[in-house]
N, C-alpha and C. Protein backbone atom coordinates (compact mmCIF):
# COMPACT_ATOMS: atom_id res chain seq x y z
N UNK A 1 51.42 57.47 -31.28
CA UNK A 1 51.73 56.58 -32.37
C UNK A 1 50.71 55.43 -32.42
N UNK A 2 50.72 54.90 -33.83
CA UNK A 2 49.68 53.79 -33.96
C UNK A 2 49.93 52.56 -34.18
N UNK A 3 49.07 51.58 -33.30
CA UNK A 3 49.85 50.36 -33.14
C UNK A 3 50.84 49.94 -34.41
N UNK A 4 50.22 50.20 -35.70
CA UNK A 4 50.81 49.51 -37.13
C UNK A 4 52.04 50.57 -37.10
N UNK A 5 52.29 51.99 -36.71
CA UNK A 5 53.39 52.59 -36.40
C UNK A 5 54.69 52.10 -35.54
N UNK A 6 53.85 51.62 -34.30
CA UNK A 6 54.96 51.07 -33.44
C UNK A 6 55.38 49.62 -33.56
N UNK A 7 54.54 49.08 -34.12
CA UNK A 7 54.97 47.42 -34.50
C UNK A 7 56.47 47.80 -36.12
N UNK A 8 55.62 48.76 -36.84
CA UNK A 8 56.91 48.94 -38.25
C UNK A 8 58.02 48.96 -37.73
N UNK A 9 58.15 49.95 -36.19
CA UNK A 9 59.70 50.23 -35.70
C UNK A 9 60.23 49.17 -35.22
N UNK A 10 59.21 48.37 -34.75
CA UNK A 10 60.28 46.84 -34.24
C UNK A 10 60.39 46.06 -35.20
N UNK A 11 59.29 45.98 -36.23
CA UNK A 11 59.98 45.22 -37.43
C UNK A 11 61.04 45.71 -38.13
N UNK A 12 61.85 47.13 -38.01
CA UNK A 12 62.53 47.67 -39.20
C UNK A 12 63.77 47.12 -38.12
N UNK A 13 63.93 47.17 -36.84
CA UNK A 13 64.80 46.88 -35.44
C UNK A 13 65.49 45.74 -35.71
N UNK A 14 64.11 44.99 -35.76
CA UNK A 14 64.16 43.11 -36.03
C UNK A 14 64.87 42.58 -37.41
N UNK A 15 64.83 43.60 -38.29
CA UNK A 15 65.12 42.86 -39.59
C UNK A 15 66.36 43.68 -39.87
N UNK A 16 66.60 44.67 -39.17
CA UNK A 16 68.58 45.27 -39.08
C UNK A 16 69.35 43.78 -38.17
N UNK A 17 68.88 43.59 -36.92
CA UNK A 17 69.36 42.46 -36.33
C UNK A 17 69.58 41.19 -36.95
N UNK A 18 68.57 41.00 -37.56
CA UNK A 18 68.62 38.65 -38.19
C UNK A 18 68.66 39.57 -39.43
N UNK A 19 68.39 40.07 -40.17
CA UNK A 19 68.28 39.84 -41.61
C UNK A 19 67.21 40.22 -41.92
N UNK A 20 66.08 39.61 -41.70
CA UNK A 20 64.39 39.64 -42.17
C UNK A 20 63.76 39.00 -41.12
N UNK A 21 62.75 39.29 -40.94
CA UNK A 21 61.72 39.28 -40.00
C UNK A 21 61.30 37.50 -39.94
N UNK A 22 61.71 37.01 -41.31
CA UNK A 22 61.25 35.60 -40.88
C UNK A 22 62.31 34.80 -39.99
N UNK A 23 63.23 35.52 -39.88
CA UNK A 23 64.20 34.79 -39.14
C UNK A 23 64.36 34.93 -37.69
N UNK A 24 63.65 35.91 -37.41
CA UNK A 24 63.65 36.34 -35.68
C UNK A 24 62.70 35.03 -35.44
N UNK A 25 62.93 34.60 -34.02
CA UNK A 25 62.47 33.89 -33.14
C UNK A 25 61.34 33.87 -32.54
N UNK A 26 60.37 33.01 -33.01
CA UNK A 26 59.16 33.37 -32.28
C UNK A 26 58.60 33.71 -30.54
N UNK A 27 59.51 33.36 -29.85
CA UNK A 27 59.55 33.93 -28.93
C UNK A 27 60.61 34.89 -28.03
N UNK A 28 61.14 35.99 -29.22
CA UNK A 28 61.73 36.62 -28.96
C UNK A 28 60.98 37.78 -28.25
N UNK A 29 61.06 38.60 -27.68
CA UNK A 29 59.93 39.30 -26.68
C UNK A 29 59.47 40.70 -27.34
N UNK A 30 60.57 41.20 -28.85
CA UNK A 30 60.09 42.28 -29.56
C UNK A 30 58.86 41.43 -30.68
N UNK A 31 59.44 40.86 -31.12
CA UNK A 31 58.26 39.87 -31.79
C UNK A 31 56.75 39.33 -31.47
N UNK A 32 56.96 38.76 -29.67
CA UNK A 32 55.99 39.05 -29.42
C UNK A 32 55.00 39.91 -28.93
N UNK A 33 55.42 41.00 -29.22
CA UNK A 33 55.33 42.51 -29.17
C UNK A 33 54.33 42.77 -30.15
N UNK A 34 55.25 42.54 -31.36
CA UNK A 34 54.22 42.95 -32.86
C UNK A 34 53.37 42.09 -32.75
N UNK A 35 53.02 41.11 -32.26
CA UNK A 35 51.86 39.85 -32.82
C UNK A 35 51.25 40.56 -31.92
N UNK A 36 51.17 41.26 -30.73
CA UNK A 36 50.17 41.69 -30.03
C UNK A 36 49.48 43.24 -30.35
N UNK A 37 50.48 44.42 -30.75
CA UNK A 37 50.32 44.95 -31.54
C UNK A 37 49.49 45.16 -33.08
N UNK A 38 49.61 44.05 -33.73
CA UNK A 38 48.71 43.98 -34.35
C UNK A 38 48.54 42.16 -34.72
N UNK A 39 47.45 41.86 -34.00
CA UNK A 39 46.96 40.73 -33.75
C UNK A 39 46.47 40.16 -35.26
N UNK A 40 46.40 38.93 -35.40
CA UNK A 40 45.75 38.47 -36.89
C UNK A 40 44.95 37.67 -36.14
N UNK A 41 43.77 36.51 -37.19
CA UNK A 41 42.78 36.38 -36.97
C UNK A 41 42.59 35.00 -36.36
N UNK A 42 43.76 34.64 -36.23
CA UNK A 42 43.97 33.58 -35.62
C UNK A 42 45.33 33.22 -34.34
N UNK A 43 44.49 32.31 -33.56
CA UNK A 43 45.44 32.01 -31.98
C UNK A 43 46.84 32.09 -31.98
N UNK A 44 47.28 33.18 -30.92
CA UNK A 44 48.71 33.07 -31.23
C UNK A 44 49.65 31.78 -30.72
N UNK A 45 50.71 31.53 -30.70
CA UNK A 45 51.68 30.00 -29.77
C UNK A 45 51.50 30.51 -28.76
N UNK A 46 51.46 32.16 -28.43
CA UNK A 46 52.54 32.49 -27.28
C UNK A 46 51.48 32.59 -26.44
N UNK A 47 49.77 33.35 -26.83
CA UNK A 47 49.04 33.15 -25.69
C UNK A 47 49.18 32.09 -24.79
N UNK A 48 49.11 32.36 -22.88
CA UNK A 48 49.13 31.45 -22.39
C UNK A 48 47.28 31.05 -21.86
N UNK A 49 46.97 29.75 -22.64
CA UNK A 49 45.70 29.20 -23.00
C UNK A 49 44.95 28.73 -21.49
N UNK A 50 45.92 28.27 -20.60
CA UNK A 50 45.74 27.71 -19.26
C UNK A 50 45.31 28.75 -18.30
N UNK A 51 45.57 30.27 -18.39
CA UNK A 51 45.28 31.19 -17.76
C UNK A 51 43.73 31.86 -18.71
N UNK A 52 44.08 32.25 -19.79
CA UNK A 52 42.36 32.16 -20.75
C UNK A 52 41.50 31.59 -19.97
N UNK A 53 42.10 30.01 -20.51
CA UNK A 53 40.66 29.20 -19.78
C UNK A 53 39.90 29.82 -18.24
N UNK A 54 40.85 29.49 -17.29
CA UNK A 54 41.04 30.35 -16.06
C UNK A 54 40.24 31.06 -15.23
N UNK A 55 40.48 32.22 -16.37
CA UNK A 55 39.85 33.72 -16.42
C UNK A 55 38.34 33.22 -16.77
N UNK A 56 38.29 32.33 -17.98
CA UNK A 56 36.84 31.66 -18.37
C UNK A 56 36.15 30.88 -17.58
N UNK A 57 36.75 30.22 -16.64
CA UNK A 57 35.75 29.28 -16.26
C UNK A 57 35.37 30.37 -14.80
N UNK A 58 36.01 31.29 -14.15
CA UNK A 58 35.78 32.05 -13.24
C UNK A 58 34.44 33.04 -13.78
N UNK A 59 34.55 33.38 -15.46
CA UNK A 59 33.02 34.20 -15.64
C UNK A 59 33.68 35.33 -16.35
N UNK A 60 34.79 35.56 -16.87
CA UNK A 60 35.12 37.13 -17.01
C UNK A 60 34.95 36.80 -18.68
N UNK A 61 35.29 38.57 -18.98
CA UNK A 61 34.30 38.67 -20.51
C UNK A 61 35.36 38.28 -21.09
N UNK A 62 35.14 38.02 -23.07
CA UNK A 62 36.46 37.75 -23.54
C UNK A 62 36.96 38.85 -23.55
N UNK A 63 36.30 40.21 -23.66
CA UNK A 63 37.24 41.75 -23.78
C UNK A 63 38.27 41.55 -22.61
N UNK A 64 37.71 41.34 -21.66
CA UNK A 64 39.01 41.83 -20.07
C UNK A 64 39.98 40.27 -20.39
N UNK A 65 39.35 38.99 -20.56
CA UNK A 65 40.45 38.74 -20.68
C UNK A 65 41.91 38.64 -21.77
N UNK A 66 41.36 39.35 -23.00
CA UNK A 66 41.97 40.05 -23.93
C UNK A 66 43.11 40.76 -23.10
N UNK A 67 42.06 41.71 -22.40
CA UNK A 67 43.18 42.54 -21.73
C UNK A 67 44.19 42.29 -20.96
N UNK A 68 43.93 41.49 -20.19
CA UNK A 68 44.94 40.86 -19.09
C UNK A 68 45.42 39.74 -19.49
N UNK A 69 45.36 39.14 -20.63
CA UNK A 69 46.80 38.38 -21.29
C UNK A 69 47.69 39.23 -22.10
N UNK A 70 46.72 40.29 -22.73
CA UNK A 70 47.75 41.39 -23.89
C UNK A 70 47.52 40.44 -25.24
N UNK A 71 46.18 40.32 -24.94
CA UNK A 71 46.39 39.66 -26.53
C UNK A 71 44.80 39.86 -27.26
N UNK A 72 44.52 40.08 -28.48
CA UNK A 72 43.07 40.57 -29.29
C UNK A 72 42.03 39.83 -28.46
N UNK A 73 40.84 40.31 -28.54
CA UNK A 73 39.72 39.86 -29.00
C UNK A 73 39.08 38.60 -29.67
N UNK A 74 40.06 39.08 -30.89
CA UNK A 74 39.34 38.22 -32.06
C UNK A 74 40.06 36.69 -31.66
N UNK A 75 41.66 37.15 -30.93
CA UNK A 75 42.74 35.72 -30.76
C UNK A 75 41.84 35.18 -29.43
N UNK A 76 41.27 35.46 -28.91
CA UNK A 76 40.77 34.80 -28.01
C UNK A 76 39.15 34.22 -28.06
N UNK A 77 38.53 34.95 -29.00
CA UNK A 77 37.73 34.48 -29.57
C UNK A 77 37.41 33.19 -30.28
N UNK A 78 38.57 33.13 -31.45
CA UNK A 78 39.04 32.28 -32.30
C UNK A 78 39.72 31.16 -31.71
N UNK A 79 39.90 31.27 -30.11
CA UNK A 79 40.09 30.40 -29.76
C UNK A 79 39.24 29.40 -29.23
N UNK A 80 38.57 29.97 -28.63
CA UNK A 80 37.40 30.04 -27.95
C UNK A 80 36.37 29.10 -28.90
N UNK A 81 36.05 29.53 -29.85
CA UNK A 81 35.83 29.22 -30.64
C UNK A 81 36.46 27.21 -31.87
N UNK A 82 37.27 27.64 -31.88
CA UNK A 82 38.27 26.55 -32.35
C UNK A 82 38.04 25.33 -31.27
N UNK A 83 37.90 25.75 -30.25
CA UNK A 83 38.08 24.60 -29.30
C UNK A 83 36.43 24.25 -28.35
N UNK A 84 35.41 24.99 -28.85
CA UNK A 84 34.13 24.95 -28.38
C UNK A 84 34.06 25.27 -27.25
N UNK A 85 34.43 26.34 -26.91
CA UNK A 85 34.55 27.24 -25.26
C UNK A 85 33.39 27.83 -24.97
N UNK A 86 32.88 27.55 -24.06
CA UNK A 86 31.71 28.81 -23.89
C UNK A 86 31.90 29.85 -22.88
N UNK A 87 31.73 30.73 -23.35
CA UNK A 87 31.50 32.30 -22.26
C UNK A 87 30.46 32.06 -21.52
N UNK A 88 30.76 32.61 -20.05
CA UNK A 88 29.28 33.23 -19.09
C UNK A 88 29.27 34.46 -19.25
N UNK A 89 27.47 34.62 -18.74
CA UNK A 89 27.31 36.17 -19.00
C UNK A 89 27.59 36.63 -17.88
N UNK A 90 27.79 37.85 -17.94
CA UNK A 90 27.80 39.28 -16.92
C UNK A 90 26.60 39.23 -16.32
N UNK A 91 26.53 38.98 -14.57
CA UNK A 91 25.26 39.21 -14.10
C UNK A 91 24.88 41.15 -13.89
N UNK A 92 24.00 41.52 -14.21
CA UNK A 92 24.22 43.04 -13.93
C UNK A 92 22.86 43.30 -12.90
N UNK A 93 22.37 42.18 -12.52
CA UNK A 93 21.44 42.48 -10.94
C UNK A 93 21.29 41.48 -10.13
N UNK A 94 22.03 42.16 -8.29
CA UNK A 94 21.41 41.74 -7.58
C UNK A 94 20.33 41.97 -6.59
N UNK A 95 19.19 41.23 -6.15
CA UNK A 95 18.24 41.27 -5.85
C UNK A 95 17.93 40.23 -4.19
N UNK A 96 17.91 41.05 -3.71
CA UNK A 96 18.36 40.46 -2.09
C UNK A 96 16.67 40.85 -1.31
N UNK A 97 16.35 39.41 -0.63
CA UNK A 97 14.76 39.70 0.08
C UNK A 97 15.41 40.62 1.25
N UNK A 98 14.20 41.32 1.98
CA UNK A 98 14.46 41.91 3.00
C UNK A 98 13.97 40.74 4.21
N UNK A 99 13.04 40.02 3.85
CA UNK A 99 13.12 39.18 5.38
C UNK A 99 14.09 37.63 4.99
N UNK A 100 14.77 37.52 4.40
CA UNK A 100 15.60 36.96 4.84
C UNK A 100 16.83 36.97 4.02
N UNK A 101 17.72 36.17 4.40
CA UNK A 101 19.32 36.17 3.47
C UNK A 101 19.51 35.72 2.11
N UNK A 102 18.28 35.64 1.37
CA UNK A 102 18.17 35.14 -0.13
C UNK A 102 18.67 35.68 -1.16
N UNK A 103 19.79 35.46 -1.70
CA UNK A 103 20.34 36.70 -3.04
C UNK A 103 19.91 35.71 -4.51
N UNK A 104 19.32 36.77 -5.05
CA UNK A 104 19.05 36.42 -6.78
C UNK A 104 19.57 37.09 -7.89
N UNK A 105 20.65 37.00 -8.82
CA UNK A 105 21.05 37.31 -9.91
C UNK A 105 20.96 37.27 -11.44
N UNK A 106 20.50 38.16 -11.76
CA UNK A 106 20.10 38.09 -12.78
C UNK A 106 20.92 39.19 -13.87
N UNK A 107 20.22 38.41 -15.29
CA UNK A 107 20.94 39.71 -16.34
C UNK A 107 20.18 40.60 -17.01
N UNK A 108 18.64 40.05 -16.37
CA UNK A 108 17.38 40.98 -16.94
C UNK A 108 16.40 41.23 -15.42
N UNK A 109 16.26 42.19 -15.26
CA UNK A 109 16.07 42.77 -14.11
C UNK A 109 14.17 42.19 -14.07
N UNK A 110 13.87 42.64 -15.41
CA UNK A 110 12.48 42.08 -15.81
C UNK A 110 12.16 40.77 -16.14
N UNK A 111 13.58 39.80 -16.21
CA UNK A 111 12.87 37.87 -16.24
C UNK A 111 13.31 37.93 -14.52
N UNK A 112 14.09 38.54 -14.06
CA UNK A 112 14.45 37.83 -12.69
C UNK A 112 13.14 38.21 -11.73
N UNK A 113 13.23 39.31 -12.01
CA UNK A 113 11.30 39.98 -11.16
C UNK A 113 10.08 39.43 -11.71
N UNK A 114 9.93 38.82 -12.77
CA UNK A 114 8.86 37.80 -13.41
C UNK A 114 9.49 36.60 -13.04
N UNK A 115 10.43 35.85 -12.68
CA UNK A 115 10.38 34.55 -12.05
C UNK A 115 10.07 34.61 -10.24
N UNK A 116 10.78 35.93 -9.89
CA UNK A 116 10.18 35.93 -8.50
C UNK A 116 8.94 36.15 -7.85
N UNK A 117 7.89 37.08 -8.74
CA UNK A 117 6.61 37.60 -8.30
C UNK A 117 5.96 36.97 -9.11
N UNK A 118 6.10 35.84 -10.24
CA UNK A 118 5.15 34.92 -10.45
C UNK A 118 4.19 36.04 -11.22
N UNK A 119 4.84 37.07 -12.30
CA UNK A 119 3.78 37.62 -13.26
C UNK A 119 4.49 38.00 -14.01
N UNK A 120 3.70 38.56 -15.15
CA UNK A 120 4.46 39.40 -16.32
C UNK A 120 4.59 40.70 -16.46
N UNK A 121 6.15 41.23 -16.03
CA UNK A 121 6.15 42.20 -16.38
C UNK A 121 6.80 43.20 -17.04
N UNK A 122 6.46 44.35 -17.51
CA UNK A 122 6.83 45.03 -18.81
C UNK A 122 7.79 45.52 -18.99
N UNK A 123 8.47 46.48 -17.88
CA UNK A 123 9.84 46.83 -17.77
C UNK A 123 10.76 47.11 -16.80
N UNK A 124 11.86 47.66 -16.97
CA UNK A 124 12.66 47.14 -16.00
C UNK A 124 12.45 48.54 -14.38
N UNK A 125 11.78 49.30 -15.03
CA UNK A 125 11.36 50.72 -13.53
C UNK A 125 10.23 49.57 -12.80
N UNK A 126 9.16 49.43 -13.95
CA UNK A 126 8.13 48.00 -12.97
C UNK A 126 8.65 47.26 -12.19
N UNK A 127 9.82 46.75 -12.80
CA UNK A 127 10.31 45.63 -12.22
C UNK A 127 10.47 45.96 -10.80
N UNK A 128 11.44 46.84 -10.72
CA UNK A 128 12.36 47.37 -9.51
C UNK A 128 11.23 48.01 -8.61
N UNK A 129 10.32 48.74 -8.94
CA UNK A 129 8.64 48.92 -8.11
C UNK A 129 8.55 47.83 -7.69
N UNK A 130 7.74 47.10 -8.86
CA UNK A 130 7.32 45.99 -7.76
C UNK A 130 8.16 44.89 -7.01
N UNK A 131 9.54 44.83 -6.95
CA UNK A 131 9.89 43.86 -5.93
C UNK A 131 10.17 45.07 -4.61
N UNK A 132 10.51 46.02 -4.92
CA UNK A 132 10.35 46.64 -3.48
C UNK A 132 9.13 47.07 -2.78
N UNK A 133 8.26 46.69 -3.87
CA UNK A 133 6.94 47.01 -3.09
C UNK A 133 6.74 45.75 -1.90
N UNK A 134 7.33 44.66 -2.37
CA UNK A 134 7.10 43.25 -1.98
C UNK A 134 8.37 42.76 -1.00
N UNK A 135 9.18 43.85 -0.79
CA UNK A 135 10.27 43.73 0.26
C UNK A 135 11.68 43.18 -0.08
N UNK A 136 11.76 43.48 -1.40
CA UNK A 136 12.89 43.16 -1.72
C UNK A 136 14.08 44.48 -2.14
N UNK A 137 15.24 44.30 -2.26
CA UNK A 137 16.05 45.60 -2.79
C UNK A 137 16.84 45.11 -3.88
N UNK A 138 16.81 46.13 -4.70
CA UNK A 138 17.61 45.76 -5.99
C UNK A 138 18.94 46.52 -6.09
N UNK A 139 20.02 45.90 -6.40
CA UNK A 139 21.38 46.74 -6.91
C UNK A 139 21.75 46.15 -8.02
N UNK A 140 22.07 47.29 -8.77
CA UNK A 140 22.65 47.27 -10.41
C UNK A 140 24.46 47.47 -10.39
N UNK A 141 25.11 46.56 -10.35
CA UNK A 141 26.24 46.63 -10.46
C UNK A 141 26.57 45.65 -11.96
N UNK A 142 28.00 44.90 -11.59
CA UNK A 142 28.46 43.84 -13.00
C UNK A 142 29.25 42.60 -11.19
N UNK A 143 28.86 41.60 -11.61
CA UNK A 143 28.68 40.77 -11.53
C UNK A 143 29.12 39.31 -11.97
N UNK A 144 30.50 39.28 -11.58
CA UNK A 144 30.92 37.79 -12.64
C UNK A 144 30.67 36.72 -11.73
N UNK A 145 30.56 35.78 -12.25
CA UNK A 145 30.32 34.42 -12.27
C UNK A 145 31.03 34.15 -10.66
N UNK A 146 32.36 34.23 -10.41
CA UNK A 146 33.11 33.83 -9.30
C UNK A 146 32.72 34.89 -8.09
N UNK A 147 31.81 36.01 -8.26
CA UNK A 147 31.77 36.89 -7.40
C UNK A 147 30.27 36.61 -6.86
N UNK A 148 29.56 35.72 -7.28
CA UNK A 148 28.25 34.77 -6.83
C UNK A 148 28.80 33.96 -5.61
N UNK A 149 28.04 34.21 -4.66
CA UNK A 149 28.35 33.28 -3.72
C UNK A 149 27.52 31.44 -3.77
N UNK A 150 28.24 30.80 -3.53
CA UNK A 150 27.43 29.53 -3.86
C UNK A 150 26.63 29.53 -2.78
N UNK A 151 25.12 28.91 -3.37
CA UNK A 151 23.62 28.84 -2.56
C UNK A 151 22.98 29.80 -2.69
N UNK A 152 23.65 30.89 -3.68
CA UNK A 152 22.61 31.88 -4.28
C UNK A 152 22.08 31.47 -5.60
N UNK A 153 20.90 32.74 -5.79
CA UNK A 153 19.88 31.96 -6.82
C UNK A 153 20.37 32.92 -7.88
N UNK A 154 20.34 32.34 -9.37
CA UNK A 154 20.39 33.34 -10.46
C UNK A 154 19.16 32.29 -11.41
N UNK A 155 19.51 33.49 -12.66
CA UNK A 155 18.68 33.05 -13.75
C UNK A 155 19.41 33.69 -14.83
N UNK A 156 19.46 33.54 -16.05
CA UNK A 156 19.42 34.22 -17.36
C UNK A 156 18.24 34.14 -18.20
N UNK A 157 18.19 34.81 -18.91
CA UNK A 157 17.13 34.79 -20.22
C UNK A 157 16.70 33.70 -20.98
N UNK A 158 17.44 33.00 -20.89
CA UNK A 158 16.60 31.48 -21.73
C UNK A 158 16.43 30.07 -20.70
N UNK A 159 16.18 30.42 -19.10
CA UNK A 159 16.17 30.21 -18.02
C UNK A 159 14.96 30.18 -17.77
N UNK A 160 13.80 29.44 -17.50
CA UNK A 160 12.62 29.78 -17.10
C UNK A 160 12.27 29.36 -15.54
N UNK A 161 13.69 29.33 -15.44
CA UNK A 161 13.31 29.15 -13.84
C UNK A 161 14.54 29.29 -12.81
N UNK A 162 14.65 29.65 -11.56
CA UNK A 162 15.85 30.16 -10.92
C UNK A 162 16.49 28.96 -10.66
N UNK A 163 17.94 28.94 -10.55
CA UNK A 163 18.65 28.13 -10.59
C UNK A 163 19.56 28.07 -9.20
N UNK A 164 20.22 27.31 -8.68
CA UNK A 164 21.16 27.47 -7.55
C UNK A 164 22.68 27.38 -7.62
N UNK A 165 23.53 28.59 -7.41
CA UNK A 165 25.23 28.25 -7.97
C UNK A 165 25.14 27.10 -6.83
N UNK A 166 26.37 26.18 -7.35
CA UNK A 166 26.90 24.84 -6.88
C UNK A 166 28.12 25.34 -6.88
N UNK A 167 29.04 25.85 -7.25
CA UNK A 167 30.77 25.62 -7.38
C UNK A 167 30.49 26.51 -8.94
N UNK A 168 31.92 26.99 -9.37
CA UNK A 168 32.28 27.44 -10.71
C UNK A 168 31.45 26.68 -11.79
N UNK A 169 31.78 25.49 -11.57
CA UNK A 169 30.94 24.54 -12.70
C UNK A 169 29.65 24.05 -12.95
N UNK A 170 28.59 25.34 -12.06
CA UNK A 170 27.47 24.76 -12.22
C UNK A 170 26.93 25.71 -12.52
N UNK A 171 27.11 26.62 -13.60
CA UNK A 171 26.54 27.33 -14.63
C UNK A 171 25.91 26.70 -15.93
N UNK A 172 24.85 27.02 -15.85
CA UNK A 172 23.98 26.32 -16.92
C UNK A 172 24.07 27.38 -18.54
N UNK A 173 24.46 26.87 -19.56
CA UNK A 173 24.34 27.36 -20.58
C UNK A 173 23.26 27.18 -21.52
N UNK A 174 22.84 27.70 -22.38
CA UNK A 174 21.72 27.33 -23.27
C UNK A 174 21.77 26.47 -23.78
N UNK A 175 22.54 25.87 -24.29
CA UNK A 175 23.02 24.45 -25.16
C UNK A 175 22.32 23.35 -23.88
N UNK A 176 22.78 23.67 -22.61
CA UNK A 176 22.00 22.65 -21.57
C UNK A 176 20.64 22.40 -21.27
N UNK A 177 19.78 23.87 -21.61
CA UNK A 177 18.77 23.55 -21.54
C UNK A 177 18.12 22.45 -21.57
């Protein structure tokens, strides 16, 4: 069945019970059923905003945390949004020296290997050549924000230079530049 299928049956449920649908209770738990079911384009009451944030300031995407409140995309977006929230990115490489305990994270395998070897280079197989040529190892996993250990180095793309985590809150966004 499809969400607009299974939300009709609790609305046809809801409006045998009160009368009409405007009269059910907004936090009645079939109700908030349908608002999740089929989400509109704006923040619901019932999302809980304190756990969002949360999930946000730890690094996770708005999709997962969509998922793990049970509520859209777009409602968390729009929230996000509404209230000038910013997302971190997904780190998707780490890059660890072999002579010593140095970890570097990055989301472009080719700015993080051009800030470390101090050249320009073209793509991301180069990349991964030349830092192991130079004693380093690369792993491609995903990478959030809280799973950085603090005193490691990252960078992003509009980053021209490696940076050091401090705590959750010392993610640099582009606007900081």
């Amino acid at each position: 069945m499809t969400n607009y299928q299974q939300a009709l049956i609790l609305i046809r449920k809801l409006e045998k019970r009160f009368g009409s649908i405007t009269n059910v209770p907004d936090d009645n738990p079939e109700m908030r059923e349908i608002h999740r079911l089929l989400p509109l384009d704006r923040p619901s009451k019932d999302v809980n905003y304190e756990r969002v944030c949360w999930l946000n300031r730890r690094g996770y995407s708005v999709a997962h945390i969509a998922q793990v409140t049970h509520h859209s995309k777009a409602a968390i977006s729009k929230y996000f949004s509404t209230y000038n929230i910013k997302s971190k990115q997904i780190f998707k490489y780490q890059v660890k020296s072999n002579s010593s305990k140095a970890a570097y994270y990055g989301t472009s395998l080719i700015h993080l290997a051009s800030l470390l070897l101090h050249k320009r280079i073209s793509n991301t197989a180069t990349a991964e050549r030349q830092l192991n040529m130079r004693g380093f190892s690369v792993k491609k996993s995903f990478y959030i924000w809280y799973q950085i250990p603090d005193g490691a180095y990252y960078t992003l793309k509009y980053l021209d230079h490696l940076a050091v985590k401090n705590g959750l809150d010392s993610y640099i966004y582009e606007e900081d530049c």
